[in-house]
PDB file of N, CA and C in Angstrom:
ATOM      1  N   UNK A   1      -0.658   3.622  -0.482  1.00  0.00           N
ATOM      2  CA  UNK A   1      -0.592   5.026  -0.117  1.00  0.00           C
ATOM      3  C   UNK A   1       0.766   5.281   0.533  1.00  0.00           C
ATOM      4  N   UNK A   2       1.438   5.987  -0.025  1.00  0.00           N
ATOM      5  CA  UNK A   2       2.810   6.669   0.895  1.00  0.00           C
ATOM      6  C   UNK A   2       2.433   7.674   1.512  1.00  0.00           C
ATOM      7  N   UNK A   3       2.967   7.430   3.035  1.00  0.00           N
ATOM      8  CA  UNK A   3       2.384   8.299   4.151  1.00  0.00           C
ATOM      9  C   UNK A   3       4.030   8.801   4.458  1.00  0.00           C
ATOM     10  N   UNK A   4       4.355  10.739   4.981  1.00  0.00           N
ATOM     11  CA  UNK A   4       5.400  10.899   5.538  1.00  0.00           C
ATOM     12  C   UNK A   4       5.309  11.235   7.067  1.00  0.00           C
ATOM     13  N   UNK A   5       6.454  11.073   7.586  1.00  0.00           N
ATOM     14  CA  UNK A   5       6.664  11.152   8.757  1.00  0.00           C
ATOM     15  C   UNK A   5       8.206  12.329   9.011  1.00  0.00           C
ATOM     16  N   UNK A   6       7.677  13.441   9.701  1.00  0.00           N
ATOM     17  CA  UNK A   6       9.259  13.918  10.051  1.00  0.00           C
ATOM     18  C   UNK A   6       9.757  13.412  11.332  1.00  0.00           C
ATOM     19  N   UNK A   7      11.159  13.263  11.326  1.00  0.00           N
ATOM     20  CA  UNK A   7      11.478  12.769  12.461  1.00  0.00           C
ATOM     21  C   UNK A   7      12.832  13.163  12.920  1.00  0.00           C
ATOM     22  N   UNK A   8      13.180  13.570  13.570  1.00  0.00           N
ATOM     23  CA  UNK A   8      14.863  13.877  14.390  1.00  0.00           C
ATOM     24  C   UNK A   8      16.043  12.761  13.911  1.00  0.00           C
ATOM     25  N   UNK A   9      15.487  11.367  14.393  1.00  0.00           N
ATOM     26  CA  UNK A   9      16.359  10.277  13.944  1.00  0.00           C
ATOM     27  C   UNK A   9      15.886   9.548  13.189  1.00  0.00           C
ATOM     28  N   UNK A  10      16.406   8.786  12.412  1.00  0.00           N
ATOM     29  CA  UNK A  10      15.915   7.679  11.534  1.00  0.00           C
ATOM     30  C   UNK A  10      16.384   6.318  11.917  1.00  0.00           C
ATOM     31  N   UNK A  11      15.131   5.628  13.010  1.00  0.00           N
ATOM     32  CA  UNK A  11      15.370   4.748  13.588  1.00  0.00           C
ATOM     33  C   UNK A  11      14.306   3.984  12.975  1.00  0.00           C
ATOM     34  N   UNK A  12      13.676   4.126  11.719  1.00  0.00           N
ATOM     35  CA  UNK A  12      12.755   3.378  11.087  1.00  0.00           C
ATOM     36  C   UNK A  12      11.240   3.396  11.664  1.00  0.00           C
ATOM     37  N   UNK A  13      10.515   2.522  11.840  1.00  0.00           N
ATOM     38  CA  UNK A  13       8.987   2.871  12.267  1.00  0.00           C
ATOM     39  C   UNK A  13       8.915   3.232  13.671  1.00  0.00           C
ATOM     40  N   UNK A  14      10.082   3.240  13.978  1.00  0.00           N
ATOM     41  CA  UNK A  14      10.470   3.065  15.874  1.00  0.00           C
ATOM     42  C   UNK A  14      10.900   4.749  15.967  1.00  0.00           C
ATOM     43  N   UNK A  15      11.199   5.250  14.553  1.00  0.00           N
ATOM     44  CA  UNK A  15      11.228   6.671  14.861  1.00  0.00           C
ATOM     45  C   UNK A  15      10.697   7.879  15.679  1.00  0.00           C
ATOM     46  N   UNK A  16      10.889   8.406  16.422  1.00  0.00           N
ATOM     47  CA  UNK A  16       9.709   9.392  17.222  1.00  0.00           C
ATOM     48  C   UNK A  16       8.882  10.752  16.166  1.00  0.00           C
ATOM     49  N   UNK A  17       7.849  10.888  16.206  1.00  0.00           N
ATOM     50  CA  UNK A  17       7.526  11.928  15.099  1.00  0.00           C
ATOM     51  C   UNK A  17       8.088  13.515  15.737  1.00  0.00           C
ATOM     52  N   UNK A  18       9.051  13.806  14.997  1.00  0.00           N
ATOM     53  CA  UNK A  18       8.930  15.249  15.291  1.00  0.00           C
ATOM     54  C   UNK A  18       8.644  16.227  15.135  1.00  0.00           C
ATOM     55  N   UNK A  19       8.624  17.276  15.980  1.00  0.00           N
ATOM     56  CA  UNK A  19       7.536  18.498  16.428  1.00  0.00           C
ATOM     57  C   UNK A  19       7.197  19.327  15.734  1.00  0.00           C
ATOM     58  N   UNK A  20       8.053  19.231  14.559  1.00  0.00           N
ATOM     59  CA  UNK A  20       7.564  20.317  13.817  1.00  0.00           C
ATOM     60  C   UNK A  20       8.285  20.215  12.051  1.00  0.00           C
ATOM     61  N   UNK A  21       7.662  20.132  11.063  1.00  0.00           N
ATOM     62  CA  UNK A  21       8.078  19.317   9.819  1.00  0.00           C
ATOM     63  C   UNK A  21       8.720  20.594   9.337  1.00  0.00           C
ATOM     64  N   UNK A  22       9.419  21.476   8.972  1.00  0.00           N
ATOM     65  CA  UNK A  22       9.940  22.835   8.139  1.00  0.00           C
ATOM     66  C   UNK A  22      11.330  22.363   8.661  1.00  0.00           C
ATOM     67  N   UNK A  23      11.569  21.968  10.123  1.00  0.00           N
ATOM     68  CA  UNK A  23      12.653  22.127  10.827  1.00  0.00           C
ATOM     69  C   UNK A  23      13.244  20.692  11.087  1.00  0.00           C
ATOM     70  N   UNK A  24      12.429  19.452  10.779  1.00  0.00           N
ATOM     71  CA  UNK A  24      12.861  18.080  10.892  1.00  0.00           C
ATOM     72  C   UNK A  24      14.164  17.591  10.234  1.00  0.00           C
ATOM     73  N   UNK A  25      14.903  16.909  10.612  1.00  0.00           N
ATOM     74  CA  UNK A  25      16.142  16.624  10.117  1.00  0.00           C
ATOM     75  C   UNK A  25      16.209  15.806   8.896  1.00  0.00           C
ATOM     76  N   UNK A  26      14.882  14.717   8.716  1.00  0.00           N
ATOM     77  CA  UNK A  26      14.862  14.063   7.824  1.00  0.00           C
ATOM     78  C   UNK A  26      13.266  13.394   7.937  1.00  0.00           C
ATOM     79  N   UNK A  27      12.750  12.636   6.877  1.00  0.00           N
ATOM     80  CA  UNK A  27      11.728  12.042   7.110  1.00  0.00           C
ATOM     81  C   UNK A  27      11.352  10.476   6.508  1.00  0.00           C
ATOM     82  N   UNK A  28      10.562  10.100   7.289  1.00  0.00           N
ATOM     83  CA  UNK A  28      10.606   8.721   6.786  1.00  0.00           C
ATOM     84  C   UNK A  28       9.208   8.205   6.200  1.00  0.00           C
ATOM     85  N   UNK A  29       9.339   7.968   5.047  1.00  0.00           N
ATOM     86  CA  UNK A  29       8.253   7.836   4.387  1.00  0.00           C
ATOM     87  C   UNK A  29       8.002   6.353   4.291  1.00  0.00           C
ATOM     88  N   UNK A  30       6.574   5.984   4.425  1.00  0.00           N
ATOM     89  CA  UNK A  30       5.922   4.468   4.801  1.00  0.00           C
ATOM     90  C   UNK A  30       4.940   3.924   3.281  1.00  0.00           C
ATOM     91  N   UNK A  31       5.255   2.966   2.721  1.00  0.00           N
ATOM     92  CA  UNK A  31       4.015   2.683   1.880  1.00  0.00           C
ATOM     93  C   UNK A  31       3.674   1.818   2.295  1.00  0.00           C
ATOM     94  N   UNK A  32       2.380   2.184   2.673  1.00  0.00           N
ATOM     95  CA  UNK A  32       1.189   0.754   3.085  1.00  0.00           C
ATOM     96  C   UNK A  32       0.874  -0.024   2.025  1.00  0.00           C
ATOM     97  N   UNK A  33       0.772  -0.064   1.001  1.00  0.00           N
ATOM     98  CA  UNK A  33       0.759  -1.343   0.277  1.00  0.00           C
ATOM     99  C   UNK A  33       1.868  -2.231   0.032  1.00  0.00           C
ATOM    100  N   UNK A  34       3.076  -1.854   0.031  1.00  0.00           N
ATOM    101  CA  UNK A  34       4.024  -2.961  -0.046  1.00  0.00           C
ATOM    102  C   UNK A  34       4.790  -3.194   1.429  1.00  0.00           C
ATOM    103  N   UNK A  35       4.474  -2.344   2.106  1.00  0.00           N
ATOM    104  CA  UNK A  35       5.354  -2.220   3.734  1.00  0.00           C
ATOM    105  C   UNK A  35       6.350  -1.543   3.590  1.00  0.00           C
ATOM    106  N   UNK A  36       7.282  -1.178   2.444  1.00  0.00           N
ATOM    107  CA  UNK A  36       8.616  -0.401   2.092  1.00  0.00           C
ATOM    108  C   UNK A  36       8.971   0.588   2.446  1.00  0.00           C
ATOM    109  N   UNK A  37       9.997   1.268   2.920  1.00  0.00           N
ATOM    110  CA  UNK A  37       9.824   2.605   3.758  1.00  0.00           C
ATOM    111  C   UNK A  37      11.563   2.733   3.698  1.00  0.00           C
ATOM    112  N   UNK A  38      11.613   3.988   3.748  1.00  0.00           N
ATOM    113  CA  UNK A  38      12.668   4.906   2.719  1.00  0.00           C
ATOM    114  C   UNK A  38      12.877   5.845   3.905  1.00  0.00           C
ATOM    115  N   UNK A  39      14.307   6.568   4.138  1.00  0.00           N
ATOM    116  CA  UNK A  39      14.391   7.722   5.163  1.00  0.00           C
ATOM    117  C   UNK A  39      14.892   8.712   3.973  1.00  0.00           C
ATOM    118  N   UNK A  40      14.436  10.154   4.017  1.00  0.00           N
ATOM    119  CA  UNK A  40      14.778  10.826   2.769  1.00  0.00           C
ATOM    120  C   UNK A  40      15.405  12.335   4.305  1.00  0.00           C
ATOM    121  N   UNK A  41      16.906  12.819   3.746  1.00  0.00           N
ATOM    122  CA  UNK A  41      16.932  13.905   4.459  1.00  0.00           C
ATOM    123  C   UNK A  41      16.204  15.173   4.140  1.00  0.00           C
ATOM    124  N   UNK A  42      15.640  16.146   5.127  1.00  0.00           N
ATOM    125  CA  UNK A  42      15.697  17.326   4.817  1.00  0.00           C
ATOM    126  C   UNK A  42      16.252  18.262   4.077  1.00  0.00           C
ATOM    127  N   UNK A  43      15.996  18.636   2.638  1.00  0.00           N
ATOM    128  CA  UNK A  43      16.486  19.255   1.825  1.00  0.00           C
ATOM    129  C   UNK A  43      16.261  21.144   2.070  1.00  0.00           C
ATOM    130  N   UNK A  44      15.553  21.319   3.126  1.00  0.00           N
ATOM    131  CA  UNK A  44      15.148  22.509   3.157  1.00  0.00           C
ATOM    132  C   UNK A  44      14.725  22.527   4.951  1.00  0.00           C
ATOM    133  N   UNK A  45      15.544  21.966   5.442  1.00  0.00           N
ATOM    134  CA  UNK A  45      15.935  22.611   7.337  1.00  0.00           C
ATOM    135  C   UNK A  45      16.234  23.745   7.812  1.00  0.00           C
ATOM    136  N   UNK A  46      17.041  24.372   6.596  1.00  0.00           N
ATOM    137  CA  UNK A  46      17.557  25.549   7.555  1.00  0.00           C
ATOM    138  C   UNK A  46      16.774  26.545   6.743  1.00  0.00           C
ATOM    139  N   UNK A  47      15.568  27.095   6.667  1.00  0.00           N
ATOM    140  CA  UNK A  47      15.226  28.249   5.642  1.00  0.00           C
ATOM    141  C   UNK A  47      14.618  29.592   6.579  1.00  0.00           C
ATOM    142  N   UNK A  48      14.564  30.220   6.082  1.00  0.00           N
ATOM    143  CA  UNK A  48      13.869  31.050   6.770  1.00  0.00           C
ATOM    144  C   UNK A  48      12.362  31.517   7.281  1.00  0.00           C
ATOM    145  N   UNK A  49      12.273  31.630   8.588  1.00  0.00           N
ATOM    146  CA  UNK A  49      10.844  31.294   9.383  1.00  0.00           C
ATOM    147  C   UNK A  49       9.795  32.053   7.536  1.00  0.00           C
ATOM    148  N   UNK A  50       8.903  31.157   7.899  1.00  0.00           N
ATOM    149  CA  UNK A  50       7.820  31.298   6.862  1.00  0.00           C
ATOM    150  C   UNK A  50       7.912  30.974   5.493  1.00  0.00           C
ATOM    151  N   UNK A  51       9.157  30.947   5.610  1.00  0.00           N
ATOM    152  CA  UNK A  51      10.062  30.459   3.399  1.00  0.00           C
ATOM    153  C   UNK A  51       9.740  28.651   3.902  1.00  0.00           C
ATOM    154  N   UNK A  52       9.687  28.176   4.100  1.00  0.00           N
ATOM    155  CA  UNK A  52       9.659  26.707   3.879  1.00  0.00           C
ATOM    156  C   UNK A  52       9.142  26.158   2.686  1.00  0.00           C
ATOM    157  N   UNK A  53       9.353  25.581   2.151  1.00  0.00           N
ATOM    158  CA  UNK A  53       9.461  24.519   1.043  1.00  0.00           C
ATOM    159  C   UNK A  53       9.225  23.325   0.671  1.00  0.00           C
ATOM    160  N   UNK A  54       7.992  23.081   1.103  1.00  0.00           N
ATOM    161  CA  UNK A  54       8.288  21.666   1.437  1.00  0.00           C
ATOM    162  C   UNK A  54       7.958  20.455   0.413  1.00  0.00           C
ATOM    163  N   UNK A  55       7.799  20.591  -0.376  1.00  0.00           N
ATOM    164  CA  UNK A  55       8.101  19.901  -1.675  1.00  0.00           C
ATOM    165  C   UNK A  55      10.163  19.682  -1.806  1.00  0.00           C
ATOM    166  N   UNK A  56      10.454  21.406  -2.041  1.00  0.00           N
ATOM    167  CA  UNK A  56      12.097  20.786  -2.025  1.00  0.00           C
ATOM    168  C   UNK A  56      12.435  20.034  -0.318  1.00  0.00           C
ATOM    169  N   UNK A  57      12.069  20.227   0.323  1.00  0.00           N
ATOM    170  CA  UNK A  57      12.101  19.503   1.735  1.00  0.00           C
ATOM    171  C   UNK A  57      12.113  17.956   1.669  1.00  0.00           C
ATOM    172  N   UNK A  58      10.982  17.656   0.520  1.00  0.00           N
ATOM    173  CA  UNK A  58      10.878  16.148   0.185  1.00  0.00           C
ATOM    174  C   UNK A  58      11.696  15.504  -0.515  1.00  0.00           C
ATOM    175  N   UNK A  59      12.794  16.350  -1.465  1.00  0.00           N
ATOM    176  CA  UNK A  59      13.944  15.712  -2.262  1.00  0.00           C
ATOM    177  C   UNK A  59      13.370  15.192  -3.440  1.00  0.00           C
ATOM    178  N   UNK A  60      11.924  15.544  -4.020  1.00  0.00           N
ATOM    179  CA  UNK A  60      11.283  15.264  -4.897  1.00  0.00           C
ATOM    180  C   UNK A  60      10.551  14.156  -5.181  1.00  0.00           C
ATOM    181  N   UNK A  61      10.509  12.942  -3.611  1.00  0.00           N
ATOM    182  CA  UNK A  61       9.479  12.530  -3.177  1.00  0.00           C
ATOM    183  C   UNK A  61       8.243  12.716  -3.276  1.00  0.00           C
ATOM    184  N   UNK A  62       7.488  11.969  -3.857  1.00  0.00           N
ATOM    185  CA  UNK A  62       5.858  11.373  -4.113  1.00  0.00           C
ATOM    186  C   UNK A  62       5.307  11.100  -2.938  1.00  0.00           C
ATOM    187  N   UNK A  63       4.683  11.665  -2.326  1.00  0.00           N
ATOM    188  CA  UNK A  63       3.710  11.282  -1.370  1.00  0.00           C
ATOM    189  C   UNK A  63       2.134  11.781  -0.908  1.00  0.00           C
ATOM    190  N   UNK A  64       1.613  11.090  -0.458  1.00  0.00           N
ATOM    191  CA  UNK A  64       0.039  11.142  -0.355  1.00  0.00           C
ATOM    192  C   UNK A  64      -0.613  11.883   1.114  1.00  0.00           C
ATOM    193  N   UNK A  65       0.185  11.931   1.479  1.00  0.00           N
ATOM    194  CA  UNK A  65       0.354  12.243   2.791  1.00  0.00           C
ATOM    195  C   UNK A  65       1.291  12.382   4.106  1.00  0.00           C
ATOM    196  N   UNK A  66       1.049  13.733   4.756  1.00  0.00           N
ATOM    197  CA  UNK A  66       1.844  13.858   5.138  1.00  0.00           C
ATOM    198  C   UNK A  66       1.561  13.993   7.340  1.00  0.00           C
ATOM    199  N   UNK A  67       1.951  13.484   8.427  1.00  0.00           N
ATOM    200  CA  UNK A  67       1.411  12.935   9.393  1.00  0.00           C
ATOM    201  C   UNK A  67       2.587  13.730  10.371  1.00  0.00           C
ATOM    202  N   UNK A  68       2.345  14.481  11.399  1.00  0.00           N
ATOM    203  CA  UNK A  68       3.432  15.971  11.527  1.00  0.00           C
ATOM    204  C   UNK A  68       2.578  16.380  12.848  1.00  0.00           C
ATOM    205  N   UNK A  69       3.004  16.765  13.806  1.00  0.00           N
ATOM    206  CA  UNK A  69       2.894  17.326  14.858  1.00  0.00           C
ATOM    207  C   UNK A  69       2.520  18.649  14.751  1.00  0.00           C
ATOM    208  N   UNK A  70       3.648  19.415  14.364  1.00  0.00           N
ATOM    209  CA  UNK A  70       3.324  20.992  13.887  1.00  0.00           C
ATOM    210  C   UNK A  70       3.806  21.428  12.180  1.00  0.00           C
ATOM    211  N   UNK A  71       3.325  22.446  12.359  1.00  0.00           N
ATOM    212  CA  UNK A  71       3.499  23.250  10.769  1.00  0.00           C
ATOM    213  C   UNK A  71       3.463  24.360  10.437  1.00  0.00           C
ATOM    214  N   UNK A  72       3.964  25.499   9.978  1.00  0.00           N
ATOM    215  CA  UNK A  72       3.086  26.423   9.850  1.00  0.00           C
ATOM    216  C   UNK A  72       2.307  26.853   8.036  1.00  0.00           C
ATOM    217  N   UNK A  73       1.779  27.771   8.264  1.00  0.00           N
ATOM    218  CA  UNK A  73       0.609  27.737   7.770  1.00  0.00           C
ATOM    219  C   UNK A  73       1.240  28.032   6.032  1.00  0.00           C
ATOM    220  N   UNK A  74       2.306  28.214   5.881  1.00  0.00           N
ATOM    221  CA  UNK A  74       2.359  28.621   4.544  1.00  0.00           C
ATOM    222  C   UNK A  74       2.821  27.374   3.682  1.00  0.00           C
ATOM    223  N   UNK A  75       3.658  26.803   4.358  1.00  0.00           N
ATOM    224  CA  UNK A  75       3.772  24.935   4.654  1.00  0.00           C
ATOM    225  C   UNK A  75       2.750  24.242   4.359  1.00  0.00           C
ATOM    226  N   UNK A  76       1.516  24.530   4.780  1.00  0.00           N
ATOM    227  CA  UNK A  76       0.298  23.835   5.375  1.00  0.00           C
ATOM    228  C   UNK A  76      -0.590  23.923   3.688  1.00  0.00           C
ATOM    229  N   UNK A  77      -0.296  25.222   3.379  1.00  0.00           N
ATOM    230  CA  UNK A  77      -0.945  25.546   2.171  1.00  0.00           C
ATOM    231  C   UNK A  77      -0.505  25.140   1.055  1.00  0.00           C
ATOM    232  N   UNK A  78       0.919  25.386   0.955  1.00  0.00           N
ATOM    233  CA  UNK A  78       1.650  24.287  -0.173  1.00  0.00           C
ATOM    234  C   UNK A  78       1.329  23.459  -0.484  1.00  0.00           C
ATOM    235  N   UNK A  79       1.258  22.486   1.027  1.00  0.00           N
ATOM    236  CA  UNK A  79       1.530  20.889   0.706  1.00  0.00           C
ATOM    237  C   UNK A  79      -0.179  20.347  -0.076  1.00  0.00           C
ATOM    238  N   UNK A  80      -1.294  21.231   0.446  1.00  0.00           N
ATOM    239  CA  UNK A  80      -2.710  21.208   0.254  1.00  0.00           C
ATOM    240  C   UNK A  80      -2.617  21.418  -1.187  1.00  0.00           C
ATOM    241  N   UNK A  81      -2.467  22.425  -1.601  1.00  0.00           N
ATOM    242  CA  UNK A  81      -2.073  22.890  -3.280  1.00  0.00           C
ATOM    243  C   UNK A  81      -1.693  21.922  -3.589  1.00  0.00           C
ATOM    244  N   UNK A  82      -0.937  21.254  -3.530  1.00  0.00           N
ATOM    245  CA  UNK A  82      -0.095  20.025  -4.147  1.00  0.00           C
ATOM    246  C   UNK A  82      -0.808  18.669  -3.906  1.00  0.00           C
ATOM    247  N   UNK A  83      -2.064  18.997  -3.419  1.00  0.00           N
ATOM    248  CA  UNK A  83      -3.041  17.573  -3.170  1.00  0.00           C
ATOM    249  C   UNK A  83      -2.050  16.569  -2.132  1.00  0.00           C
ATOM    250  N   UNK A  84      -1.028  17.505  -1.002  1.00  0.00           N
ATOM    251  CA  UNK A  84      -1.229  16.389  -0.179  1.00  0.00           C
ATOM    252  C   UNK A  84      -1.860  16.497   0.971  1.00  0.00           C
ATOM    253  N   UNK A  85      -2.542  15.472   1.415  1.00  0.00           N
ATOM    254  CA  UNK A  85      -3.130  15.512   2.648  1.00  0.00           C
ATOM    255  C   UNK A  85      -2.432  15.259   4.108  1.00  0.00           C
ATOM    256  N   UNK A  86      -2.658  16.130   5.044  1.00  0.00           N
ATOM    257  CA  UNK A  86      -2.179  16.705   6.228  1.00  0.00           C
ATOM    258  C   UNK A  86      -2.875  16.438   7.585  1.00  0.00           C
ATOM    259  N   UNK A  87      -2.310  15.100   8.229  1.00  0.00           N
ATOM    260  CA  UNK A  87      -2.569  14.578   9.263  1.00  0.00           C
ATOM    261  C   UNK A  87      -2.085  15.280  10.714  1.00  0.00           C
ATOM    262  N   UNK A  88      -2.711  15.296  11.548  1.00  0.00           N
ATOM    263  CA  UNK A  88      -2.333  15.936  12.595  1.00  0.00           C
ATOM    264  C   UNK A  88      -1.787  14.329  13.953  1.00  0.00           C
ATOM    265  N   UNK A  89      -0.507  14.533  13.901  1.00  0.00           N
ATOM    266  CA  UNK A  89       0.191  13.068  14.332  1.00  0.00           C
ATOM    267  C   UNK A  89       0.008  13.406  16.036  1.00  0.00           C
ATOM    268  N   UNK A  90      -0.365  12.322  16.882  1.00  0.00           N
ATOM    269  CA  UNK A  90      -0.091  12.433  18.352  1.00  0.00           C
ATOM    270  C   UNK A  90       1.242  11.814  18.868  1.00  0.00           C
ATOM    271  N   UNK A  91       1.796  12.383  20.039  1.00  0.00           N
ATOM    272  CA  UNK A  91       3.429  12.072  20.785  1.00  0.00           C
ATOM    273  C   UNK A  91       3.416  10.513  20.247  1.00  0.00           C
ATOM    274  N   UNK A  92       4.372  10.430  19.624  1.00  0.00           N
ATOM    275  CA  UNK A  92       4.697   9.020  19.968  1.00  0.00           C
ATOM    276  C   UNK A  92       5.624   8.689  18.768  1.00  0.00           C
ATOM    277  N   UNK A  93       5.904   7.328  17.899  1.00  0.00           N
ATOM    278  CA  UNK A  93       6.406   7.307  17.365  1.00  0.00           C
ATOM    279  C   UNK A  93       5.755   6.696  15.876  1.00  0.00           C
ATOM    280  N   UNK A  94       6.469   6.343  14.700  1.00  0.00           N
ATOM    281  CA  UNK A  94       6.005   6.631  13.611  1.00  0.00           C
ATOM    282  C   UNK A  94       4.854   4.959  13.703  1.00  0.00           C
ATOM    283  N   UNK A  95       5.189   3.709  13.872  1.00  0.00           N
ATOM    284  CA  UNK A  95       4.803   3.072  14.121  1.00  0.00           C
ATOM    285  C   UNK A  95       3.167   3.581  14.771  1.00  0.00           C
ATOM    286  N   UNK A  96       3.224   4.148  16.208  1.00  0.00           N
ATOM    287  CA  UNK A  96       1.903   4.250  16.482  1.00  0.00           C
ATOM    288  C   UNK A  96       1.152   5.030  15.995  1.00  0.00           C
ATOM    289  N   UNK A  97       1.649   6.044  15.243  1.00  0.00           N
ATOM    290  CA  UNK A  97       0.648   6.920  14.498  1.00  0.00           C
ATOM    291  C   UNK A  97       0.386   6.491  12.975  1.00  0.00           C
ATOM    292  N   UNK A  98       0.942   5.688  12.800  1.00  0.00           N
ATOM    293  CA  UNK A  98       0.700   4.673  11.562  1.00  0.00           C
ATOM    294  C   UNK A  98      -0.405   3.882  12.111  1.00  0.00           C
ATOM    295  N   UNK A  99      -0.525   3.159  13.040  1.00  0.00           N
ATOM    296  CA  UNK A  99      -1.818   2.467  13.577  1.00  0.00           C
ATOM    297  C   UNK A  99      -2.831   3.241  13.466  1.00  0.00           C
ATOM    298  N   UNK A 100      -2.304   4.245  14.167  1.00  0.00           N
ATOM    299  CA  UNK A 100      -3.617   5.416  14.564  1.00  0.00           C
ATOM    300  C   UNK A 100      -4.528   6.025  12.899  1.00  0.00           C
ATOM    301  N   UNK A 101      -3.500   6.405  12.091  1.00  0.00           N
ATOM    302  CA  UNK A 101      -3.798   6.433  10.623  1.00  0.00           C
ATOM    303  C   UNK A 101      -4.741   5.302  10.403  1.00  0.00           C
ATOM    304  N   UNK A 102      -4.371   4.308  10.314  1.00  0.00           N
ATOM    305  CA  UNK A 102      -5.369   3.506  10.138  1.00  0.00           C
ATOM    306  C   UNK A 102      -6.360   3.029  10.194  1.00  0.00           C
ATOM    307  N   UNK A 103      -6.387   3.317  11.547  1.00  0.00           N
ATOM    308  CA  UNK A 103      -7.849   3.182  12.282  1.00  0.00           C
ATOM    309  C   UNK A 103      -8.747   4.535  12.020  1.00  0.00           C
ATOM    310  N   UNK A 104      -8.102   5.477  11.445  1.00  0.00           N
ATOM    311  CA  UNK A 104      -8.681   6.557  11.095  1.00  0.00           C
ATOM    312  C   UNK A 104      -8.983   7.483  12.165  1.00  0.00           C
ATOM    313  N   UNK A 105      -8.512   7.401  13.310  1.00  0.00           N
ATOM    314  CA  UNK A 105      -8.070   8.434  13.876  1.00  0.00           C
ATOM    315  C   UNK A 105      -7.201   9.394  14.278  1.00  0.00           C
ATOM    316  N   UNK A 106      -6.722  10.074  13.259  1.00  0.00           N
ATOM    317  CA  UNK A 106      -5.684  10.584  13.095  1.00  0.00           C
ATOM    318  C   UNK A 106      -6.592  12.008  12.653  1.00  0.00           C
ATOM    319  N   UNK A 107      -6.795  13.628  12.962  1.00  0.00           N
ATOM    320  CA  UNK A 107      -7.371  14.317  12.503  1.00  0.00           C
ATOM    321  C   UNK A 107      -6.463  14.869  11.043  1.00  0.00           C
ATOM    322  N   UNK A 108      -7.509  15.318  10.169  1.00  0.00           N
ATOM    323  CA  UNK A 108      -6.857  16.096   9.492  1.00  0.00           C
ATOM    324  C   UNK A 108      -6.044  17.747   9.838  1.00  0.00           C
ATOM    325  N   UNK A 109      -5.030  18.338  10.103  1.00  0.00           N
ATOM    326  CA  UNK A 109      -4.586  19.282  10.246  1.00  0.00           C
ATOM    327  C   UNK A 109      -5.274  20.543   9.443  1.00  0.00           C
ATOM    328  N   UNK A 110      -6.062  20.967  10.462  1.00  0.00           N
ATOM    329  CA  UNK A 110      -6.487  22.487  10.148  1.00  0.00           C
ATOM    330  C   UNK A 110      -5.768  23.839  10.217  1.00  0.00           C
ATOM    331  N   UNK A 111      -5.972  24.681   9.449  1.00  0.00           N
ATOM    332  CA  UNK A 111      -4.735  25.896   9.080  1.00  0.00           C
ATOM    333  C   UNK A 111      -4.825  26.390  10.732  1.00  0.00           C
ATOM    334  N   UNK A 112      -6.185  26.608  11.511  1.00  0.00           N
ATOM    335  CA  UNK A 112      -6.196  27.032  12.894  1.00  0.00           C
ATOM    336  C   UNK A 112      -5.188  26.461  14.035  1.00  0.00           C
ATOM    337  N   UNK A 113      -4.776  25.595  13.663  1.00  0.00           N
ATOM    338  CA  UNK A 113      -3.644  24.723  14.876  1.00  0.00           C
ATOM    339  C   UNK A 113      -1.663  25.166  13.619  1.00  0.00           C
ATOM    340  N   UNK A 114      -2.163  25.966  13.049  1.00  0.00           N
ATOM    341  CA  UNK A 114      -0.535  25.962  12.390  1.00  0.00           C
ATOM    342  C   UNK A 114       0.403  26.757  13.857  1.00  0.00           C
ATOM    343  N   UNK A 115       1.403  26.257  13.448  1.00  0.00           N
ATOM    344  CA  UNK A 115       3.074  27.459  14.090  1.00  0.00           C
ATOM    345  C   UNK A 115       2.759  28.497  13.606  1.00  0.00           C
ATOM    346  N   UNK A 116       3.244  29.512  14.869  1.00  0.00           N
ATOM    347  CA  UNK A 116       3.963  30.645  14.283  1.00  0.00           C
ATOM    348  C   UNK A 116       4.789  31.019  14.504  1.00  0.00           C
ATOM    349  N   UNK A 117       5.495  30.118  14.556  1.00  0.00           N
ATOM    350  CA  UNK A 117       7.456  30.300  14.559  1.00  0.00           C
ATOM    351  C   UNK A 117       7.576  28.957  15.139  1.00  0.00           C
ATOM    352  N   UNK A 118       8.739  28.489  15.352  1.00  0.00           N
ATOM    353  CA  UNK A 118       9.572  27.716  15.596  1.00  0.00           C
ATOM    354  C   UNK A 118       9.424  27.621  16.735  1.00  0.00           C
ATOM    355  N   UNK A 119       9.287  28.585  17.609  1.00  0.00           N
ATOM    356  CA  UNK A 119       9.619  28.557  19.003  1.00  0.00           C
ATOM    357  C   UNK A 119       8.178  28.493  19.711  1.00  0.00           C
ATOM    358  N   UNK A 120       7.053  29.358  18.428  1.00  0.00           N
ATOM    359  CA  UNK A 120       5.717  29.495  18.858  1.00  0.00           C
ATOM    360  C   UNK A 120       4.644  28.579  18.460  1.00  0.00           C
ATOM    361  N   UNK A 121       4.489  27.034  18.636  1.00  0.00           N
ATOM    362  CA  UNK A 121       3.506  26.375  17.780  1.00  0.00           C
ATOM    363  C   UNK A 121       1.955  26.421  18.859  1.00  0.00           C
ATOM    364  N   UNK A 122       1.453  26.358  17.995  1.00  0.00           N
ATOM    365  CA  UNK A 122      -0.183  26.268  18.674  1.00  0.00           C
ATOM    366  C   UNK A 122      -0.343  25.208  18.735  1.00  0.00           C
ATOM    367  N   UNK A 123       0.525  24.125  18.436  1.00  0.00           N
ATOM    368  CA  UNK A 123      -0.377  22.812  18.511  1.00  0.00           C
ATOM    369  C   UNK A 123       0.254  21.902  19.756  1.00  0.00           C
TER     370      UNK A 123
END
């Protein structure tokens, strides 16, 4: 399963998850079956509040899932349309919410906890 992660820096699994995936600088994507893991930049950072993209965001990256702090909701709906599934990640870094994934506590991200703006997240 390839799981993504947005993150500010790309310091590998040691990455911190950041706060909010439309606006992340880049992301680092994990496959649990081989351990292999790839940093792909943000193709779609600077767009305009609610235009996000996040397929072109992925650089045309395959993934199964996606593990994100905040989002907003039009984001949220895309990525669902597109059969990916949308983890709701806790503070920390990509490493521990990769554990946490695992153990299966990680919630799925409900449209009720989306952003509404950049500046305004509910979550």
């Amino acid at each position: 399963m390839k799981l993504c992660f947005p993150v500010e820096e790309s310091r590998s699994v040691d990455s911190l998850v950041f706060g909010h995936f439309g606006s992340a600088p880049a992301f680092i994507i994990f496959d649990t079956e081989t351990k292999e893991e790839k940093t792909v930049v943000n193709n779609d950072a600077h767009h305009a509040h609610g235009m996000c993209s996040p397929l072109k965001a992925l650089a045309g990256e395959q993934v199964d899932a996606i593990i994100l702090s905040g989002i907003g909701r039009g984001a949220l709906m895309r990525l669902t349309e597109a059969g990916i599934k949308v983890y709701k990640a806790f503070e920390g870094t990509v490493s521990e919410n990769l554990k946490l994934f695992e153990l299966g506590r990680l919630p799925q991200f409900m449209p009720g906890n989306v952003c509404t703006g950049h500046e305004g997240c509910a979550h």
